[in-house]
Every structure is written in C-alpha cells, then in structure tokens.
N, C-alpha and C. Protein backbone atom coordinates (compact mmCIF):
# COMPACT_ATOMS: atom_id res chain seq x y z
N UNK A 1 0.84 -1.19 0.00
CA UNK A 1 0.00 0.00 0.00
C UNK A 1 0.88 1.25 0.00
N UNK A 2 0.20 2.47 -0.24
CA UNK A 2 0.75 3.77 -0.90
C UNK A 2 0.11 4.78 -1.02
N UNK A 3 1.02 5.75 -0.16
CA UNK A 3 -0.06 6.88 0.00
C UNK A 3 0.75 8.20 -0.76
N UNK A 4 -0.01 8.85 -1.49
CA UNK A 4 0.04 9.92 -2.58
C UNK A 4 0.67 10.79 -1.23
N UNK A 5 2.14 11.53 -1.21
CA UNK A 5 2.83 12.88 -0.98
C UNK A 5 2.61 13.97 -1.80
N UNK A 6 3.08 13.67 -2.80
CA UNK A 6 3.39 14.84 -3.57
C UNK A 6 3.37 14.40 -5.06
N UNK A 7 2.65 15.29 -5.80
CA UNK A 7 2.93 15.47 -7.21
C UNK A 7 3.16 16.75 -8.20
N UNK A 8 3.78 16.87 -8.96
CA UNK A 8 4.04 18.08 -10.05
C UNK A 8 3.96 17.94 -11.17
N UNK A 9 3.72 16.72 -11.64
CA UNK A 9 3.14 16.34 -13.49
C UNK A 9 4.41 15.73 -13.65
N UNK A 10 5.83 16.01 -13.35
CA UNK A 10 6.81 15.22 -13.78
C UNK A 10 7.25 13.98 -12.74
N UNK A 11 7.09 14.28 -11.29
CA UNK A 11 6.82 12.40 -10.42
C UNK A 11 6.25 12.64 -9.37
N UNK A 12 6.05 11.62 -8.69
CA UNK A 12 5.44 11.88 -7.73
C UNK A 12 6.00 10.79 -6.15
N UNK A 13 5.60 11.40 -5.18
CA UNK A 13 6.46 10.93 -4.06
C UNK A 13 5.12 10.09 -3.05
N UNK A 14 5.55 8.64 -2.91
CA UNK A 14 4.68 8.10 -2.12
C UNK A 14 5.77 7.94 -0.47
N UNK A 15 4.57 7.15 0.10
CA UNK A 15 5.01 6.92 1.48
C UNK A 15 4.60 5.55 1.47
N UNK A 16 5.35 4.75 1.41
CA UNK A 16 5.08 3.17 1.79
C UNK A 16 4.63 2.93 3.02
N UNK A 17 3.45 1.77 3.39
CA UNK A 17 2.93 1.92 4.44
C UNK A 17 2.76 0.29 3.97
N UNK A 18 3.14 -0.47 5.18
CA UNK A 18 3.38 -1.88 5.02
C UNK A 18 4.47 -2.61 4.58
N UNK A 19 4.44 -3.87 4.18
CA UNK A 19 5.43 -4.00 4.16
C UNK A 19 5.88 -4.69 2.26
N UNK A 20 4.46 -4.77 1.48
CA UNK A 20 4.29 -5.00 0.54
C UNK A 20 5.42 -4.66 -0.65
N UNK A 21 5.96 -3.64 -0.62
CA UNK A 21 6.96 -2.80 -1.13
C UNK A 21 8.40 -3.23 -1.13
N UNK A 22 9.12 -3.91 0.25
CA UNK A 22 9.86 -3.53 0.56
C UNK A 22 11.10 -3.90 -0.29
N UNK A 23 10.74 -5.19 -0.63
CA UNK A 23 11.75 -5.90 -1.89
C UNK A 23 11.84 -5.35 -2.73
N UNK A 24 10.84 -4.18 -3.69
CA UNK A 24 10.89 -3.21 -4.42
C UNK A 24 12.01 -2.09 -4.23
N UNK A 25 11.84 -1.87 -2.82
CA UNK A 25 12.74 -0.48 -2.98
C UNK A 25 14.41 -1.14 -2.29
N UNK A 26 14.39 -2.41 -1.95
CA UNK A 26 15.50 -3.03 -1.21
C UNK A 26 16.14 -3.11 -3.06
N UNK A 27 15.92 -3.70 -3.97
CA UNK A 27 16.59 -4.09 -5.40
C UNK A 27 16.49 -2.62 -5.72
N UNK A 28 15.85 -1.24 -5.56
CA UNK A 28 16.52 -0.19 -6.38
C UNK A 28 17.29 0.22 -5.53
N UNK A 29 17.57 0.31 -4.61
CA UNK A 29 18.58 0.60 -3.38
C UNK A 29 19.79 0.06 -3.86
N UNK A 30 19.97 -1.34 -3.79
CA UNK A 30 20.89 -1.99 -4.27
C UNK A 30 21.61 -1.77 -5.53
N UNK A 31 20.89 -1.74 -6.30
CA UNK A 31 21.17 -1.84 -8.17
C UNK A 31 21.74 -0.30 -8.53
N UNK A 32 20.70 0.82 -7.74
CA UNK A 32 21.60 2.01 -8.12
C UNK A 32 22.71 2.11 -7.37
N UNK A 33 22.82 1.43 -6.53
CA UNK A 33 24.54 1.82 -5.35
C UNK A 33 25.46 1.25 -6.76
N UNK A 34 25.30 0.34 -7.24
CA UNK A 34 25.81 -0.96 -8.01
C UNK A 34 25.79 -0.42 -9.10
N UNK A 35 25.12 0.24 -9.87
CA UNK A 35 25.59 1.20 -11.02
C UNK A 35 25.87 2.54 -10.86
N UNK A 36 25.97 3.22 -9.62
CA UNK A 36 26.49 4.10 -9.81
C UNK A 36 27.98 3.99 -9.71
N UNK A 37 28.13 3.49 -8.36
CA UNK A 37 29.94 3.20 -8.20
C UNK A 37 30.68 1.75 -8.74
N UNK A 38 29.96 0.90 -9.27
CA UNK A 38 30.82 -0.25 -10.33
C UNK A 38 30.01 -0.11 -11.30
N UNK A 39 28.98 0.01 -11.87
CA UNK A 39 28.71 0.11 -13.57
C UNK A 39 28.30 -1.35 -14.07
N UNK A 40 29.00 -2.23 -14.31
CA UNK A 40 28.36 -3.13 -14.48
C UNK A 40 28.29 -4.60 -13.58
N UNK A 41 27.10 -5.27 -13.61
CA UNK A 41 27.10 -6.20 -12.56
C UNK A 41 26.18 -6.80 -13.04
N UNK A 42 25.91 -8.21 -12.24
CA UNK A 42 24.74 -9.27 -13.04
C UNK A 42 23.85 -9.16 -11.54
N UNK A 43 22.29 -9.95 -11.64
CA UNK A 43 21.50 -9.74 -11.24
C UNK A 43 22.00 -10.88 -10.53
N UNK A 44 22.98 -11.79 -10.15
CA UNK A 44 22.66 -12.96 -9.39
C UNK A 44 23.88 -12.47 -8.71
N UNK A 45 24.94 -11.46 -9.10
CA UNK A 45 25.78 -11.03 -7.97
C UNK A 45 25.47 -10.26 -6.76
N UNK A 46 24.06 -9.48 -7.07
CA UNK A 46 23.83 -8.73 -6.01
C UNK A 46 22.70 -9.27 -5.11
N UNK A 47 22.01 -10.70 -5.55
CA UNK A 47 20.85 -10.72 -4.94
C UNK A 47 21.43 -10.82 -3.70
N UNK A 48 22.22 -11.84 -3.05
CA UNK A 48 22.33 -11.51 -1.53
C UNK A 48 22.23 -10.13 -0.92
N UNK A 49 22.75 -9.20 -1.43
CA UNK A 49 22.66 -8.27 -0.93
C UNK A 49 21.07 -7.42 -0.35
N UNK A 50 20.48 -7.85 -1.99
CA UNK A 50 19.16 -7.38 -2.10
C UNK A 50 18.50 -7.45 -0.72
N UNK A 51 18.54 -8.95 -0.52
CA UNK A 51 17.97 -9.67 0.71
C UNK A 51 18.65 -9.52 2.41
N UNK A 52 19.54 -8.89 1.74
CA UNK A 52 20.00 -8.63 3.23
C UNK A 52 19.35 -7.29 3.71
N UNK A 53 19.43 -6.43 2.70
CA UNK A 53 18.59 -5.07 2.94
C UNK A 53 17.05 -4.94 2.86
N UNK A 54 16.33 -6.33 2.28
CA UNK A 54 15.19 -6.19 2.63
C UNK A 54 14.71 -6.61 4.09
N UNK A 55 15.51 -7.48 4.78
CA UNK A 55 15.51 -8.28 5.79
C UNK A 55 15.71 -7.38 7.23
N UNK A 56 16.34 -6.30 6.58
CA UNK A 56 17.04 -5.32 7.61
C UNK A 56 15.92 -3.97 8.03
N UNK A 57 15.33 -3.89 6.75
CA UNK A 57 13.97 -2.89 6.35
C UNK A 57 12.95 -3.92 7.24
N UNK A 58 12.91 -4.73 6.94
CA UNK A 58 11.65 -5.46 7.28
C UNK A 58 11.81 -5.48 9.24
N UNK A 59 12.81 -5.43 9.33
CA UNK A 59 12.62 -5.15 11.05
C UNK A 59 12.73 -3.90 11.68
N UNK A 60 12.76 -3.07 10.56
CA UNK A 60 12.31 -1.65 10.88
C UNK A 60 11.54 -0.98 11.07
N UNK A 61 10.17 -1.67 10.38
CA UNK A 61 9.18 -1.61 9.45
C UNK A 61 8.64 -0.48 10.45
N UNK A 62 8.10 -1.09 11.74
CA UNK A 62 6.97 -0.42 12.96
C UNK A 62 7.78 0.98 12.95
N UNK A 63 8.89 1.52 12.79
CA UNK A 63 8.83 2.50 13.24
C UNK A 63 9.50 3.16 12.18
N UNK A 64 9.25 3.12 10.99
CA UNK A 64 9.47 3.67 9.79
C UNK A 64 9.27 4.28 8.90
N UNK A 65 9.37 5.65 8.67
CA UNK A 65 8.64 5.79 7.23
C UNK A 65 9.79 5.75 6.27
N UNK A 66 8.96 5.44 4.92
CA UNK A 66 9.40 5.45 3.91
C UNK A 66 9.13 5.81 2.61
N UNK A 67 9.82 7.31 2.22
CA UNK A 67 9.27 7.78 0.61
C UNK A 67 9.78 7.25 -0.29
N UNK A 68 9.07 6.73 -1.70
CA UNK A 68 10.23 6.57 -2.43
C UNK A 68 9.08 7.54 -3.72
N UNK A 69 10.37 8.16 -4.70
CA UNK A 69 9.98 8.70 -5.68
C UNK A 69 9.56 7.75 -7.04
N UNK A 70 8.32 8.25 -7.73
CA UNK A 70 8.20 7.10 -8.99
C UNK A 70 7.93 7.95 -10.42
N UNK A 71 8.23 7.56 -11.44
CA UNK A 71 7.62 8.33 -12.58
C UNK A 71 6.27 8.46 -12.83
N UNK A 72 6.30 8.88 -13.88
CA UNK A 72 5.00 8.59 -14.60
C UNK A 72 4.43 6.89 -14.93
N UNK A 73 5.55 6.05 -15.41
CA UNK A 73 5.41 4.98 -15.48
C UNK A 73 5.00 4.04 -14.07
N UNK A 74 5.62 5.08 -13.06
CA UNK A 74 5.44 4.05 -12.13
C UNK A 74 6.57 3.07 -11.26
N UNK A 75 7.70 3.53 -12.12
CA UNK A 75 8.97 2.81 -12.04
C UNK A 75 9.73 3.89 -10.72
N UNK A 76 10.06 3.13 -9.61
CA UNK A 76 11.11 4.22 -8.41
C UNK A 76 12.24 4.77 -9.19
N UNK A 77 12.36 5.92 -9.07
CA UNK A 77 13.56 6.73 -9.43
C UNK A 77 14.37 7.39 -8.28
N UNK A 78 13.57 7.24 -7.27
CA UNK A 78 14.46 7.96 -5.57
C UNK A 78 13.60 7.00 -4.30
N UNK A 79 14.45 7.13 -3.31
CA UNK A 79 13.68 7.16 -2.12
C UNK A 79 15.17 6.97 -1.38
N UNK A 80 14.29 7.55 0.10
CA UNK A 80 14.50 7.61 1.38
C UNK A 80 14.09 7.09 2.40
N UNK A 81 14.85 6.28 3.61
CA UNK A 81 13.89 6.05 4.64
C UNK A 81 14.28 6.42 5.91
N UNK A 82 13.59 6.83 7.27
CA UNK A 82 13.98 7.18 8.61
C UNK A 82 13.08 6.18 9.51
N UNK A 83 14.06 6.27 10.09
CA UNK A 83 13.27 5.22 11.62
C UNK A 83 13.41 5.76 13.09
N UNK A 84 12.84 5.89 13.66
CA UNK A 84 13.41 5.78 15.31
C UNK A 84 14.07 4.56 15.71
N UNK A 85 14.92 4.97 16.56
CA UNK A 85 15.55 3.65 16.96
C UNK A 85 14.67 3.13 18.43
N UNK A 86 14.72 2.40 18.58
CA UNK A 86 14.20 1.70 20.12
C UNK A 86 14.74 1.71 21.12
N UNK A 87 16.08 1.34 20.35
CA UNK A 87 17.19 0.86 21.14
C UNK A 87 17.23 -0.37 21.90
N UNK A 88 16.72 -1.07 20.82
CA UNK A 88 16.69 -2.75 21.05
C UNK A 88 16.74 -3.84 19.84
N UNK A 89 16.47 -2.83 18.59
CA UNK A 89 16.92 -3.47 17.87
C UNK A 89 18.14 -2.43 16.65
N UNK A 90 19.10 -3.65 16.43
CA UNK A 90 20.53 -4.05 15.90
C UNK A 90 20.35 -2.59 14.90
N UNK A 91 21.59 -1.36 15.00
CA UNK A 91 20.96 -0.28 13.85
C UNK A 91 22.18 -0.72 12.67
N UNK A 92 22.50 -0.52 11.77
CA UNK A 92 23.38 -0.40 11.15
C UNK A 92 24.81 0.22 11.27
N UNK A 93 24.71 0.85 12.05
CA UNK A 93 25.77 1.81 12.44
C UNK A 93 26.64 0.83 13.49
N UNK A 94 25.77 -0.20 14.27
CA UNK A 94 26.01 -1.14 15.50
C UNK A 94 26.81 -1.96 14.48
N UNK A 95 26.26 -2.67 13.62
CA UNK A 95 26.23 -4.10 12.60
C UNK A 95 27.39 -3.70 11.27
N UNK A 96 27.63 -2.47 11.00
CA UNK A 96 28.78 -2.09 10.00
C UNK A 96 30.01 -1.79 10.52
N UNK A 97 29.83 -1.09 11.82
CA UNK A 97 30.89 0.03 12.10
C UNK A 97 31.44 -0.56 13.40
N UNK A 98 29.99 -1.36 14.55
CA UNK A 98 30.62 -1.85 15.18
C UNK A 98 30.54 -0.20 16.31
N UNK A 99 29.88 0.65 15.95
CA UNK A 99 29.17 2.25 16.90
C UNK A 99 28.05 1.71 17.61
N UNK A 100 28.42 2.15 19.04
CA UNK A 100 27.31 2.28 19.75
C UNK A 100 26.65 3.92 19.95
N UNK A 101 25.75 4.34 19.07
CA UNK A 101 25.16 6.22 19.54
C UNK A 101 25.51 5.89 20.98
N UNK A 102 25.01 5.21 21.74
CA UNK A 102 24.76 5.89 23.29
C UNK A 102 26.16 6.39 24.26
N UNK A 103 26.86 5.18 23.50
CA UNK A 103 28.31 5.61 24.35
C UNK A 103 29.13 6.77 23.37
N UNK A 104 28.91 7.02 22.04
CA UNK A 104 29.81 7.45 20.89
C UNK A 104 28.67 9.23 20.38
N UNK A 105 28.00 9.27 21.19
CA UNK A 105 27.00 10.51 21.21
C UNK A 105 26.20 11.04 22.20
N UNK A 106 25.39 9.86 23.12
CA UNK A 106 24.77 10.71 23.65
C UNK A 106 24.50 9.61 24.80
N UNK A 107 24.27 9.55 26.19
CA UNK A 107 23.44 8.51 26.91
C UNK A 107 22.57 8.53 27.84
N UNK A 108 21.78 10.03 27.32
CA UNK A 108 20.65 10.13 28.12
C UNK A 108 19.15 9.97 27.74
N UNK A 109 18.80 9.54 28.19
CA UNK A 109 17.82 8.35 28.10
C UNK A 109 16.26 9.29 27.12
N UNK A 110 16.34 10.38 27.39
CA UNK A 110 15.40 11.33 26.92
C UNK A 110 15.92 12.05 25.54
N UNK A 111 16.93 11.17 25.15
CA UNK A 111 17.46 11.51 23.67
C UNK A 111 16.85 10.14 22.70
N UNK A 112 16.24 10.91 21.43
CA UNK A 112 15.73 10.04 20.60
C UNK A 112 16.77 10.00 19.05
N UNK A 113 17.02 9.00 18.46
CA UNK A 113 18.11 8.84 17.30
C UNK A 113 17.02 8.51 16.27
N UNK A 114 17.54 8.91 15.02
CA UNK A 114 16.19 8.90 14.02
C UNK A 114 17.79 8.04 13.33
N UNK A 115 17.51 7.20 12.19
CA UNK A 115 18.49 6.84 11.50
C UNK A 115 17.66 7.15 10.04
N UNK A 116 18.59 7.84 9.27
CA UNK A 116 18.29 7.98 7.67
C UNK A 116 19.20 7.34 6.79
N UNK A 117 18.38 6.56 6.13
CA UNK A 117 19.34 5.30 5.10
C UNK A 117 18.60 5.00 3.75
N UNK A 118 18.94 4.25 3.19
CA UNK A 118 18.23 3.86 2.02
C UNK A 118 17.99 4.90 1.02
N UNK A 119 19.11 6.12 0.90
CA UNK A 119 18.63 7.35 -0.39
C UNK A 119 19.16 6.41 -1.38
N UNK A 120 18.56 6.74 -2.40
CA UNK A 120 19.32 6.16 -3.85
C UNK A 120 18.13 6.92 -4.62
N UNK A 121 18.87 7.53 -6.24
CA UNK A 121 18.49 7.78 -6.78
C UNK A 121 18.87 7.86 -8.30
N UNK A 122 18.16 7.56 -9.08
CA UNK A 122 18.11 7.13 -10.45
C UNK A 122 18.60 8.25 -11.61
N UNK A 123 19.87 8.21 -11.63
CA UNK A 123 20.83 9.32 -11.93
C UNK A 123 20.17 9.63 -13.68
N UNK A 124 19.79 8.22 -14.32
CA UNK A 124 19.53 8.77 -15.71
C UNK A 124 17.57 8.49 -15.60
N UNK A 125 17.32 9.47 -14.74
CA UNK A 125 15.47 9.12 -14.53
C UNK A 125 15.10 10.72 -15.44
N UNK A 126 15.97 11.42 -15.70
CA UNK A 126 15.88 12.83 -16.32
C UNK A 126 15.78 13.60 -15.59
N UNK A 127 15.77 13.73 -13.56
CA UNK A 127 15.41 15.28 -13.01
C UNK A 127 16.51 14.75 -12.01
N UNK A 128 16.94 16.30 -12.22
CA UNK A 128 18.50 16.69 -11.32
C UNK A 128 18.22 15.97 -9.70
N UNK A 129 19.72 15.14 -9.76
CA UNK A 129 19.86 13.97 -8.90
C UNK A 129 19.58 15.31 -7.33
N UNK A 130 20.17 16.79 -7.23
CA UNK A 130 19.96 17.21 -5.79
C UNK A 130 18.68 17.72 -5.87
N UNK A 131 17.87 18.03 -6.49
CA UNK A 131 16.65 18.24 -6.51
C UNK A 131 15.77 17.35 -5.65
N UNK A 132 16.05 16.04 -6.02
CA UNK A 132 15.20 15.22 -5.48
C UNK A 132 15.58 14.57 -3.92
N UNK A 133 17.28 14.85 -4.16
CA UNK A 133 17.84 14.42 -2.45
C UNK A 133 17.27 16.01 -2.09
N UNK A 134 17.14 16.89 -2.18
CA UNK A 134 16.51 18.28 -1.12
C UNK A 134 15.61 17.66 -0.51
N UNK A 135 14.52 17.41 -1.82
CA UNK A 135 13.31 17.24 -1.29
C UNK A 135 12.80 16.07 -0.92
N UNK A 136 13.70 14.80 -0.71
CA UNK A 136 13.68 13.77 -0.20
C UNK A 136 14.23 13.81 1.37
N UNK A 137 15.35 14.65 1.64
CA UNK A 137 16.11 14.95 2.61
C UNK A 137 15.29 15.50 3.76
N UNK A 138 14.29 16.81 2.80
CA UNK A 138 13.47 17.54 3.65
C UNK A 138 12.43 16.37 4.42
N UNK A 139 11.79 15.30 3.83
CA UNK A 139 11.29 14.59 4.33
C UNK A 139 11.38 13.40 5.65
N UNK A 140 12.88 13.79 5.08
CA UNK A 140 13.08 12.57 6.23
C UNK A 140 13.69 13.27 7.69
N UNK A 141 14.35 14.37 7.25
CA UNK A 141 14.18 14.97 8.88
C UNK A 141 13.35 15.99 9.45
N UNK A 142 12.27 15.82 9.01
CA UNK A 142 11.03 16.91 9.64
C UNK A 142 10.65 16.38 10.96
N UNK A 143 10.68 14.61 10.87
CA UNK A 143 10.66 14.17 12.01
C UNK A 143 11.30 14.52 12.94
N UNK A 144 12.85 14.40 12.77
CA UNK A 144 14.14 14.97 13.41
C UNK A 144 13.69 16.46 14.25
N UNK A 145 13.63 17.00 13.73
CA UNK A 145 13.43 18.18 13.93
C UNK A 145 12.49 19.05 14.52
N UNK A 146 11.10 17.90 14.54
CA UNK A 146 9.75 18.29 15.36
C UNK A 146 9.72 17.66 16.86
N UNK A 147 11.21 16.94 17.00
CA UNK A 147 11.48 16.07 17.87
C UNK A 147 12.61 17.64 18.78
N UNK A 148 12.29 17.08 20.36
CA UNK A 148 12.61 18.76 20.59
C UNK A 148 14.14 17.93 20.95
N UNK A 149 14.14 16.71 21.07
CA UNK A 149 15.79 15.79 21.95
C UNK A 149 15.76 15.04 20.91
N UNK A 150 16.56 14.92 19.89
CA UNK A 150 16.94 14.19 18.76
C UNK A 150 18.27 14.55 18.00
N UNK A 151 18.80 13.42 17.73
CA UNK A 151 20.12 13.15 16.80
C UNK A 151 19.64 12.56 15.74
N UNK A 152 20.41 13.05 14.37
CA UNK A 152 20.37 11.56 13.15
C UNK A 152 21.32 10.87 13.27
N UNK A 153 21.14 10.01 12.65
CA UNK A 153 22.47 8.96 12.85
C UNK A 153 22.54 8.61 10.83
N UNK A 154 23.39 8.28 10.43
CA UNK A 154 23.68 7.36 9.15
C UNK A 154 24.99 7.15 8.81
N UNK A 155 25.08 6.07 7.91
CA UNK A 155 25.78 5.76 6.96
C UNK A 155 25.88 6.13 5.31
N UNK A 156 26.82 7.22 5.61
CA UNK A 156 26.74 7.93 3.89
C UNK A 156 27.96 7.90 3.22
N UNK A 157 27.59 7.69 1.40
CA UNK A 157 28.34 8.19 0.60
C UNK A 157 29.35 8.88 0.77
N UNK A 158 30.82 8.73 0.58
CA UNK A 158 31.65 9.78 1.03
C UNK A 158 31.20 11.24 -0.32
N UNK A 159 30.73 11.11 -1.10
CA UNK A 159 30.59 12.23 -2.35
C UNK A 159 29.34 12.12 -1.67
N UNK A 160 28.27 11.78 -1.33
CA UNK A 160 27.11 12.45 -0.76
C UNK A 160 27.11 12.95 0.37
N UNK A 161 28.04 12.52 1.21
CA UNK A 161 28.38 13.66 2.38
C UNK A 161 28.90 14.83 2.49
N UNK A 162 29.98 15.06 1.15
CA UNK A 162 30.28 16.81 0.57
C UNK A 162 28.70 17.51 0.32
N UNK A 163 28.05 16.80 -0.33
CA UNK A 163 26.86 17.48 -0.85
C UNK A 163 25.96 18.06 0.27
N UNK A 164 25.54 16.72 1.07
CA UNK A 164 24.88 16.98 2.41
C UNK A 164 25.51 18.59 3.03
N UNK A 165 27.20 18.32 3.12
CA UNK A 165 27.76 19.60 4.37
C UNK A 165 27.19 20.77 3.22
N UNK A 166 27.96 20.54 2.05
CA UNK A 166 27.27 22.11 0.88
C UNK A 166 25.95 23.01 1.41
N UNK A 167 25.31 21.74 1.05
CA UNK A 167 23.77 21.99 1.48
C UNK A 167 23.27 22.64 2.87
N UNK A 168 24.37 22.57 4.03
CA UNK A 168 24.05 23.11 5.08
C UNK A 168 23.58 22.02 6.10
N UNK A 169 24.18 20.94 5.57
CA UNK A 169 23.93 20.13 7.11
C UNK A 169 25.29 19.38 7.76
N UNK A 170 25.04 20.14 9.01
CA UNK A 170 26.35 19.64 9.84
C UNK A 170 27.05 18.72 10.46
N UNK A 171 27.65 17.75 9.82
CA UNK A 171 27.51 16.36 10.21
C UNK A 171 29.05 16.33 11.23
N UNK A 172 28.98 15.60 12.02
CA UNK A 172 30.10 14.90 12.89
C UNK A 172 30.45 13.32 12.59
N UNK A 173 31.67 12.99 12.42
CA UNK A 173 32.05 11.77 11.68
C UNK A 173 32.40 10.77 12.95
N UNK A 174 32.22 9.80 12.70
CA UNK A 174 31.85 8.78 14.26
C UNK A 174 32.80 7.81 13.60
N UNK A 175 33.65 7.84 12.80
CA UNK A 175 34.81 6.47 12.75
C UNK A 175 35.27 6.35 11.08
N UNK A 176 35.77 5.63 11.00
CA UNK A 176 36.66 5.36 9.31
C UNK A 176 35.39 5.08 8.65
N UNK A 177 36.09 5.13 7.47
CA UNK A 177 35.27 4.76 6.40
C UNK A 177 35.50 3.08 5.96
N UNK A 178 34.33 2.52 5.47
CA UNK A 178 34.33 1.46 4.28
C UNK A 178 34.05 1.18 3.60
N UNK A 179 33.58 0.17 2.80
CA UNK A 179 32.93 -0.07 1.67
C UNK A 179 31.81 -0.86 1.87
N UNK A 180 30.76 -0.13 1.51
CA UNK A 180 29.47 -0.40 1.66
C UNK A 180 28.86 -0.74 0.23
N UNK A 181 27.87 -2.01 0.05
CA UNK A 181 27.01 -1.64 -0.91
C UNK A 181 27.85 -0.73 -2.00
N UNK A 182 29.48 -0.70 -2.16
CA UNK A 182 30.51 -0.97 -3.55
C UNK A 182 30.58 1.30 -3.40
N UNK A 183 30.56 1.70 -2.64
CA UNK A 183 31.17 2.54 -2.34
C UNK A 183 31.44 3.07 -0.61
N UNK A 184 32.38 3.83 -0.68
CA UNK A 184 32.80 4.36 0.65
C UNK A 184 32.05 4.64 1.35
N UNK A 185 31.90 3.82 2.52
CA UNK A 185 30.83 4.52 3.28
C UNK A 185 31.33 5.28 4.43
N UNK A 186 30.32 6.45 4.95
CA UNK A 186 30.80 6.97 6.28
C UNK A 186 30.25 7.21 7.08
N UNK A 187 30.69 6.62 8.62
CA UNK A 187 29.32 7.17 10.03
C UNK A 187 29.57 8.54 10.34
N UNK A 188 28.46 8.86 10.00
CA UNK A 188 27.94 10.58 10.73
C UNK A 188 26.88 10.27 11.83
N UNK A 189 26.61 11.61 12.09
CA UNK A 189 25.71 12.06 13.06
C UNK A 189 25.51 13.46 12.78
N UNK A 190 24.39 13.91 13.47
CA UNK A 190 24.47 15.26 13.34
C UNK A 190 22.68 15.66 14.67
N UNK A 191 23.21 16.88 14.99
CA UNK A 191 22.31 17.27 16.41
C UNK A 191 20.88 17.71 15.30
N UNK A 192 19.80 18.14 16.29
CA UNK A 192 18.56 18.70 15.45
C UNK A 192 19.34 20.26 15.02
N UNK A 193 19.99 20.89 15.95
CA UNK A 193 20.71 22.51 15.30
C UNK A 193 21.57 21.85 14.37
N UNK A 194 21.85 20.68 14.13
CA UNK A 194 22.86 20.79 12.91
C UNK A 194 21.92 20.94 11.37
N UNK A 195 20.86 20.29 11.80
CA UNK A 195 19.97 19.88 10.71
C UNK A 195 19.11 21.29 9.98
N UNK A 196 19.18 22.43 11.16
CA UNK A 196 18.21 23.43 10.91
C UNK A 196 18.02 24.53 9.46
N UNK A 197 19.81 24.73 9.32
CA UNK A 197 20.41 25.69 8.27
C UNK A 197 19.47 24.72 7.45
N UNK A 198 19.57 23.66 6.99
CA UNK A 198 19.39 23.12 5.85
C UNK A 198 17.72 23.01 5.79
N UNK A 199 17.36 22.65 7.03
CA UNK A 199 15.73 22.17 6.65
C UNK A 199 15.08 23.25 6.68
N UNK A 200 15.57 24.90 7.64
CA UNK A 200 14.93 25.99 6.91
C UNK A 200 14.84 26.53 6.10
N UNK A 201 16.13 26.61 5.32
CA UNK A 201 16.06 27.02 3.68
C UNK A 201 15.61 26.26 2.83
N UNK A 202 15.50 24.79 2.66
CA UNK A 202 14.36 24.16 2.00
C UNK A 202 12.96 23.31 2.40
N UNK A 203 12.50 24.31 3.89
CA UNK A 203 11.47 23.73 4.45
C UNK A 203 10.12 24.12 3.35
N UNK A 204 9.88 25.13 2.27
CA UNK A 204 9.00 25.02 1.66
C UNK A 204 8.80 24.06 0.58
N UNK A 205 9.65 22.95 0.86
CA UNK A 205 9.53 21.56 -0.22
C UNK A 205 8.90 20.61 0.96
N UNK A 206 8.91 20.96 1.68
CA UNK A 206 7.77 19.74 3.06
C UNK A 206 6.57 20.80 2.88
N UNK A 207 6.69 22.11 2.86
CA UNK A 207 4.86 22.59 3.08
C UNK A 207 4.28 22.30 1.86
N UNK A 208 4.98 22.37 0.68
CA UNK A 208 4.61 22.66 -0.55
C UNK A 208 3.59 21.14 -0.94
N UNK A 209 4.15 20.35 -0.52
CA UNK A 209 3.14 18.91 -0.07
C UNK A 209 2.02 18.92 0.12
C-alpha cells in the first residue's frame, strides 16, 4: 500500500505503508549503489545483498517511514527512509561500524536517534539527482526536527556527504570509512541545530506537499 505525498506532473512521491513494497525499494537501493559506483554487474551477484537489505527494512518496518519517488510509469527513481531507533533493535551503524550512539554521542535516556538510510536515486530518470535528495532529505528529517531531543544517525556516501555539508547540514564523523554496498561509506551524526540551516532554507519543499 501507498499513500500519494506529492505530485508536479513530472513524479510523484509516495510513502510506503506496510510491508508490501519492501523488496521493491530493497533491489533499487541496491542496483543504483551498483551502477552508480561499479557500472556493471549481473542480477545474481547482487541478490544476496538485495535480501540482506530487505531483511534489515523489514525489522524496521513499525517504526518507519518510507518515501520513495516514482515516474510517470510508475517505475522508483528515488527514495528515502527514517526510523526511530528503540534501542533494542541491531541499527546499522552497530552491525557495520561496530558504533554504539549511546556511548559514541549521547546517553541520556530522553534523547531520541532517528536513523536515515536507504537514499538512492536514479541518476539517468531525467530530473536533477539534488533536486530530489533536497526534497527527499526535507522529508526525512522533519521528524528529526519536530522532535525537541533528537540526533540523526547514518551511513553515507563519502561524495554524498560533501553534498549533504554544501547543502548546510552539519555532520560529525563517528569512525573510518568502508565499503558499503561498492562505495565508501561513512558514520555521521548530526544534532537537530545541525539539521536546521538546511531544513529551513528548503522547508518550503515539506509545506509545498
């Protein structure tokens, strides 16, 4: 199931609600990491992967939203997803990096961690790849941000983390980099004031909704 965000005649942005989807946006997740930073690859090299990231989504699910962008056709060209953490179940940051937030950020108990993961976007879909991380971005930390004790947490792109700081969001780096899903990955964080520069200058792409 799928609920209508946003449209402008050229795509439109749903919110996945269930869990019907998830293998959908787990293989474009995958496939664009996989053509953007190696180019070519076969469909039976990445399925593990596929399944590891749907498996990982799927225990997220309860406390998740998730946009992903689609054409006209119907076909995903972007998405994003954020979660609260519980703090009981395994985040990525725990399971890659081997980071605990509580000891490596924060450990008071009235602090909430949103984790943002799963951007990918469909570089030859025809509409400018930061266009759609703005206004995908804007979505996923409104939560963050309506939250008055909150951190983000993720694992990013080392070239999407220049873009992110450009853009005005202030990230703090929580350990080395590796290779994730066939490019560099890196643990950030960043406070709700880190998030603000950025989500006020493009907060009229969340009202405009």
């Amino acid at each position: 199931m799928e609920k209508l965000i946003y449209t402008n005649g050229q795509y439109n942005i749903w919110q996945l609600v269930g869990k019907e989807n998830l293998n959908e946006l787990a293989e474009f997740v995958v496939r664009e990491n996989y053509k953007h930073h190696v180019g070519d690859f076969s469909s039976e090299s990445i399925k593990n992967e596929i399944y590891s990231v749907y498996q990982e989504e799927l225990q997220y699910i309860d406390n998740s939203t998730i946009f992903v962008v689609r054409n006209d056709a119907g076909k995903i060209i972007g998405s994003i997803r954020v979660f609260k953490w519980d703090r009981k179940k395994t985040l990525p940051l725990q399971k890659i990096f081997g980071i605990n937030p509580l000891t490596a950020i924060h450990s008071e108990t009235d602090y909430n961690y949103w984790h943002i993961g799963r951007f990918a976007i469909d570089s030859l879909a025809g509409i400018p790849t930061v266009t759609l991380f703005k206004q995908l971005m804007v979505y996923a930390v409104h939560p963050i941000i309506c939250d008055s004790k909150s951190y983000m947490i993720a694992e990013t792109d080392s070239k999407l983390l220049k873009v992110m700081n450009t853009l005005g969001i202030e990230t703090v780096r929580l350990g080395h980099s590796i290779n994730y899903l066939a490019s560099e990955t890196i643990p950030v964080y960043s406070s709700k004031n880190g998030l603000l520069l950025f989500y006020n200058h493009y907060e009229n792409l969340y009202i405009a909704s």
